[in-house]
PDB file of N, CA and C in Angstrom:
ATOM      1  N   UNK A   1      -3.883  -3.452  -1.006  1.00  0.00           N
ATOM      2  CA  UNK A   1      -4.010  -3.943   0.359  1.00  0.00           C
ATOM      3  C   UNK A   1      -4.718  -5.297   0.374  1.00  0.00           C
ATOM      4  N   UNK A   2      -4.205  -6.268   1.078  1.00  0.00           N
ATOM      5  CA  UNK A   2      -5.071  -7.822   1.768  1.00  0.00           C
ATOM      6  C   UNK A   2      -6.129  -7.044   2.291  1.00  0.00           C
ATOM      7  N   UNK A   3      -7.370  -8.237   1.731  1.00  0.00           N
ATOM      8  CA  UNK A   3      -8.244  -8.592   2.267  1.00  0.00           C
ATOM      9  C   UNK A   3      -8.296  -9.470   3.090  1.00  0.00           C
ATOM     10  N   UNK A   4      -9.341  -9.481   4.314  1.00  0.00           N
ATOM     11  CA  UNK A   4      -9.557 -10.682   5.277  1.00  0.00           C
ATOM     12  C   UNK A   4     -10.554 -11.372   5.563  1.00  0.00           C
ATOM     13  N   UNK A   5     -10.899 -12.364   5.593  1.00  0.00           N
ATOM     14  CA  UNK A   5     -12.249 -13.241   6.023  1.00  0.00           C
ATOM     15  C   UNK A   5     -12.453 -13.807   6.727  1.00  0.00           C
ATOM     16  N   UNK A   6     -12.990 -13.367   7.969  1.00  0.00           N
ATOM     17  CA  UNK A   6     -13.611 -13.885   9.221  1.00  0.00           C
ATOM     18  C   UNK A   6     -14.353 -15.426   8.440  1.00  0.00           C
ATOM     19  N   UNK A   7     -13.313 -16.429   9.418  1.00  0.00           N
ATOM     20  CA  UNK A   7     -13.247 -18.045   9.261  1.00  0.00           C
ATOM     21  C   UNK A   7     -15.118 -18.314   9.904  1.00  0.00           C
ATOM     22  N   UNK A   8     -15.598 -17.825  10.622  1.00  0.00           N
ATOM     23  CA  UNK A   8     -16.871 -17.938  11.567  1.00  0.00           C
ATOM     24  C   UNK A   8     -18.076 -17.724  10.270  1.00  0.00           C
ATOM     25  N   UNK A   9     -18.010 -16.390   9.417  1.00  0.00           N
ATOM     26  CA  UNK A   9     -19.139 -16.439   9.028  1.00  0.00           C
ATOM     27  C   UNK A   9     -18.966 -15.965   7.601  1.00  0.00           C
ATOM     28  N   UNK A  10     -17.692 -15.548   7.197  1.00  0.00           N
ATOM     29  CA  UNK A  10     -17.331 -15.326   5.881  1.00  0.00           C
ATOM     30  C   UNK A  10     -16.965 -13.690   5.744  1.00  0.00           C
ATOM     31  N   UNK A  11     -17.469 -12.962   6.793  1.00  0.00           N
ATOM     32  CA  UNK A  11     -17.252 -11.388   6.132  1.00  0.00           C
ATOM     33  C   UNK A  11     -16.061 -11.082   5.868  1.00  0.00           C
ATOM     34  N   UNK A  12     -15.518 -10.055   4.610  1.00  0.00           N
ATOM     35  CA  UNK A  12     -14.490  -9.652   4.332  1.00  0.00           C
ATOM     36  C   UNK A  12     -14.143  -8.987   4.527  1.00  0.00           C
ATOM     37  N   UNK A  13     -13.083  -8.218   5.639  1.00  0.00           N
ATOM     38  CA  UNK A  13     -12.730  -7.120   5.684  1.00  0.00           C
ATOM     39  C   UNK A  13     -11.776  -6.151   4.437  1.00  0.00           C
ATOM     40  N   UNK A  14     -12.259  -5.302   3.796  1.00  0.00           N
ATOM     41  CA  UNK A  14     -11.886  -4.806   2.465  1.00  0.00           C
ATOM     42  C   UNK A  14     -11.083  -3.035   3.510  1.00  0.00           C
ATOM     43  N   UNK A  15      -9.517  -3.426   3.345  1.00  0.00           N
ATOM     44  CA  UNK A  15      -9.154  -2.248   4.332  1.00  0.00           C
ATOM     45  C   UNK A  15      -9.178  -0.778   3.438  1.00  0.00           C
ATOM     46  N   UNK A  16      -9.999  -0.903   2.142  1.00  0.00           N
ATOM     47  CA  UNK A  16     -10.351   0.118   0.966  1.00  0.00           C
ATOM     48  C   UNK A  16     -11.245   0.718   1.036  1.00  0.00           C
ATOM     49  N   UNK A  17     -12.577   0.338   1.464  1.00  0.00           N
ATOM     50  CA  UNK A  17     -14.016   0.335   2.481  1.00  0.00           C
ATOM     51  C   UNK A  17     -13.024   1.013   3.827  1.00  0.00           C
ATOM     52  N   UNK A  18     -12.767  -0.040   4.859  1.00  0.00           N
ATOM     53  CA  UNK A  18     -12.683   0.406   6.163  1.00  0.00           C
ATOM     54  C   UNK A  18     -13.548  -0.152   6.790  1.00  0.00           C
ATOM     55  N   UNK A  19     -14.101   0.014   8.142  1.00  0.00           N
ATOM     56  CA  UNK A  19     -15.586  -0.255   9.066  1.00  0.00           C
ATOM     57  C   UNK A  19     -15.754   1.210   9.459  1.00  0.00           C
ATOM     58  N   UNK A  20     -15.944   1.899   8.487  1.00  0.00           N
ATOM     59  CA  UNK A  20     -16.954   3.190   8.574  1.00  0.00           C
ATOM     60  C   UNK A  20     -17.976   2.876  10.156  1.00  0.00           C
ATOM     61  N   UNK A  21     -18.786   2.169   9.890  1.00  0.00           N
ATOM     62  CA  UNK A  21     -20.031   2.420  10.929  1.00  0.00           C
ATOM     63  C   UNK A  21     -19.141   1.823  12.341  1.00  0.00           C
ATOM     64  N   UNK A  22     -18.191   1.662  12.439  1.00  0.00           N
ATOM     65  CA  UNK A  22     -17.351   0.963  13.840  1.00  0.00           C
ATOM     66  C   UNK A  22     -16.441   1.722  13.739  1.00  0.00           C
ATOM     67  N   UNK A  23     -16.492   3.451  13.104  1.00  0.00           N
ATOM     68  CA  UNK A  23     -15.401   3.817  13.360  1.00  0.00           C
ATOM     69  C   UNK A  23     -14.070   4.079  12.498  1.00  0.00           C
ATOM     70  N   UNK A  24     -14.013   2.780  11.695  1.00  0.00           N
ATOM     71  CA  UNK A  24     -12.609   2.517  11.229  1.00  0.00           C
ATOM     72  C   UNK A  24     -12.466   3.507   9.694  1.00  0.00           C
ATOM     73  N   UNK A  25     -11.726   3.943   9.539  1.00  0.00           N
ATOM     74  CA  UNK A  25     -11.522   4.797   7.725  1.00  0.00           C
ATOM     75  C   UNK A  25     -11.464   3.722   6.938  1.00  0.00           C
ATOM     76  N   UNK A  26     -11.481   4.460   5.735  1.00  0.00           N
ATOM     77  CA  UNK A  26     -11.069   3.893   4.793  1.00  0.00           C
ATOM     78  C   UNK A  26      -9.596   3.871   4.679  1.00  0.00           C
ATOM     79  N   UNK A  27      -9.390   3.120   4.399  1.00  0.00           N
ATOM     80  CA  UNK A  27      -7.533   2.968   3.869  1.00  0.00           C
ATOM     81  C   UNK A  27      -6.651   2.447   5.310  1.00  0.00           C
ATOM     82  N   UNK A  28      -7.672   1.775   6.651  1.00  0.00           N
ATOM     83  CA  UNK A  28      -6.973   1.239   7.676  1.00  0.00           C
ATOM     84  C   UNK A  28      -6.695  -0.211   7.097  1.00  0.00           C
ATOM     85  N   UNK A  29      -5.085  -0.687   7.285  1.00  0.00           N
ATOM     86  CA  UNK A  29      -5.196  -1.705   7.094  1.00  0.00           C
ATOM     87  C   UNK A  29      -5.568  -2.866   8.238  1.00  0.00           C
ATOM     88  N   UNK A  30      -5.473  -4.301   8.170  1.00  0.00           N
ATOM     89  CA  UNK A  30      -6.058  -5.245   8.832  1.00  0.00           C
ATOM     90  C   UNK A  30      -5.159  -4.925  10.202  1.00  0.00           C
ATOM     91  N   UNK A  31      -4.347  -5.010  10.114  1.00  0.00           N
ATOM     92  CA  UNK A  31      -2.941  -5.057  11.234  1.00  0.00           C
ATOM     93  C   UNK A  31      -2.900  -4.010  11.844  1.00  0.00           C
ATOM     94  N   UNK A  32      -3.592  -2.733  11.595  1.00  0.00           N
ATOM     95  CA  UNK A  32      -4.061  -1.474  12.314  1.00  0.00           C
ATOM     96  C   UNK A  32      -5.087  -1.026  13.070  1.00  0.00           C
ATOM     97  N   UNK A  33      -5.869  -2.258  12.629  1.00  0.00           N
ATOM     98  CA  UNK A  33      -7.530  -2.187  13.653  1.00  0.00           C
ATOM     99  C   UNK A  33      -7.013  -2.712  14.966  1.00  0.00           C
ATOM    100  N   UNK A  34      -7.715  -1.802  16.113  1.00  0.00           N
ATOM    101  CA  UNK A  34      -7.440  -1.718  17.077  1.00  0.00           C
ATOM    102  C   UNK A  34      -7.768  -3.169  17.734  1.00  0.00           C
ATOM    103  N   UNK A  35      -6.697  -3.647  18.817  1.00  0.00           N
ATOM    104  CA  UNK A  35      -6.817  -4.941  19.213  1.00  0.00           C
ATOM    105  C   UNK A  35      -8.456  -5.395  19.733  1.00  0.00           C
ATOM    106  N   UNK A  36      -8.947  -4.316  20.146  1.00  0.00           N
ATOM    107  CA  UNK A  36     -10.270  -4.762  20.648  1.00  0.00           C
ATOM    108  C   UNK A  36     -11.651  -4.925  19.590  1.00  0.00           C
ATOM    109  N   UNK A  37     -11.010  -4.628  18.108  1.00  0.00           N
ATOM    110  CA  UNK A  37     -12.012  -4.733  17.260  1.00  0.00           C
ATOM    111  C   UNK A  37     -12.525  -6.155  16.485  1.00  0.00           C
ATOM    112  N   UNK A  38     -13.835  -5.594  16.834  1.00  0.00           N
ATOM    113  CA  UNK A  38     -14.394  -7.450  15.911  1.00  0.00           C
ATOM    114  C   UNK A  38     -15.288  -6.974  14.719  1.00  0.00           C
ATOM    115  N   UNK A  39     -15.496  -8.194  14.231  1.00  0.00           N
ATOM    116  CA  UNK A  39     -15.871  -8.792  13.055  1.00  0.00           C
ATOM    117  C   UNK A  39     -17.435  -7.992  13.024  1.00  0.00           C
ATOM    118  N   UNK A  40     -17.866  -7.405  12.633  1.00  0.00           N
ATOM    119  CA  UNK A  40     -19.448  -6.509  12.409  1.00  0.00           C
ATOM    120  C   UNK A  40     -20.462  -7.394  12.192  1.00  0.00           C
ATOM    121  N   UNK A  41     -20.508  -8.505  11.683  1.00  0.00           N
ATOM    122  CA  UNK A  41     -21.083  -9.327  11.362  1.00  0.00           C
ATOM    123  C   UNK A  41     -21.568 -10.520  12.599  1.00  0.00           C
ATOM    124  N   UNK A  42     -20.638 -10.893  13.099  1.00  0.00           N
ATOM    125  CA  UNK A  42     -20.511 -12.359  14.116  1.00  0.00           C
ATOM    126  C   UNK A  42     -20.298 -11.662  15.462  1.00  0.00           C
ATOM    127  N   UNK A  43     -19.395 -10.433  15.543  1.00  0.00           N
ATOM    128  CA  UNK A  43     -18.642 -10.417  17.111  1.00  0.00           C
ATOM    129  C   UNK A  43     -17.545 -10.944  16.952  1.00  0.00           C
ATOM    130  N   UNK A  44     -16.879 -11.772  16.499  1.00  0.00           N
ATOM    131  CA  UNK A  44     -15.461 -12.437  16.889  1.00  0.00           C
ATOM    132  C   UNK A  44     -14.588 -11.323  16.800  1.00  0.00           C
ATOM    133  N   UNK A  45     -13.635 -11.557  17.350  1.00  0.00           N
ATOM    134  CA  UNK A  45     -11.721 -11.192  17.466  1.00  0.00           C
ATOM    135  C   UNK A  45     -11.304 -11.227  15.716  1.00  0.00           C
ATOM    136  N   UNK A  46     -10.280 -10.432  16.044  1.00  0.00           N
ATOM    137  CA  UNK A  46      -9.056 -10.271  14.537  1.00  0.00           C
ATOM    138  C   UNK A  46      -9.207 -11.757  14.773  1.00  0.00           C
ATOM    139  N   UNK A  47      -8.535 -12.324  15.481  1.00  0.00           N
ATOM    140  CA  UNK A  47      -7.980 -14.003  15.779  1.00  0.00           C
ATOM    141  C   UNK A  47      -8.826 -15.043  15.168  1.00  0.00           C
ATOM    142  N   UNK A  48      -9.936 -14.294  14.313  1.00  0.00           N
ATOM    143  CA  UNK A  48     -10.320 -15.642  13.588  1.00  0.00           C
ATOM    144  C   UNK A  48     -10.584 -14.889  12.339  1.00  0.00           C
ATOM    145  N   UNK A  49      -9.950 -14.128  11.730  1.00  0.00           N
ATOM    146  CA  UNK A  49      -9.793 -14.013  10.423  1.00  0.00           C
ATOM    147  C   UNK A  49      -8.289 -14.536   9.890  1.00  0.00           C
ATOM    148  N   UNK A  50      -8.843 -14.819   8.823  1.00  0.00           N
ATOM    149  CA  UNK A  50      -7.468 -15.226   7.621  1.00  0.00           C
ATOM    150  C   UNK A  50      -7.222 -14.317   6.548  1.00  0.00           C
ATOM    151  N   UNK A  51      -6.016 -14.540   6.057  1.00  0.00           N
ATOM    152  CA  UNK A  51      -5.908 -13.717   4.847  1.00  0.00           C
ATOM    153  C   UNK A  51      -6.560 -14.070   3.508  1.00  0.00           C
ATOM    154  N   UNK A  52      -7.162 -13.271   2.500  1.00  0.00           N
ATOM    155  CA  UNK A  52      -7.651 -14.069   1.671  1.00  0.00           C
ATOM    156  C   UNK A  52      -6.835 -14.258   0.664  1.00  0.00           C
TER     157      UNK A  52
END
């Protein structure tokens, strides 16, 4: 699975991890987190991560 990196502050979303503490499993990929989910780190939107 792609990894992703929020352009704002660097965090990687690893969809192997997941966002456990926001909820998310392990093994969700990027394109499956729910539209209203952000970045754990900053707050931002999907909309400012890239692929790494």
């Amino acid at each position: 699975m792609k990894k992703w990196v929020c352009t704002v502050c660097g965090y990687v979303y690893d969809p192997e991890k997941g966002d456990p503490e926001n909820g998310i499993e392990a093994g969700t990929s990027f394109e499956n987190l729910p539209d209203d989910w952000t970045c754990p780190v900053c707050g931002v939107g999907k909309d400012m991560f890239e692929e790494e």
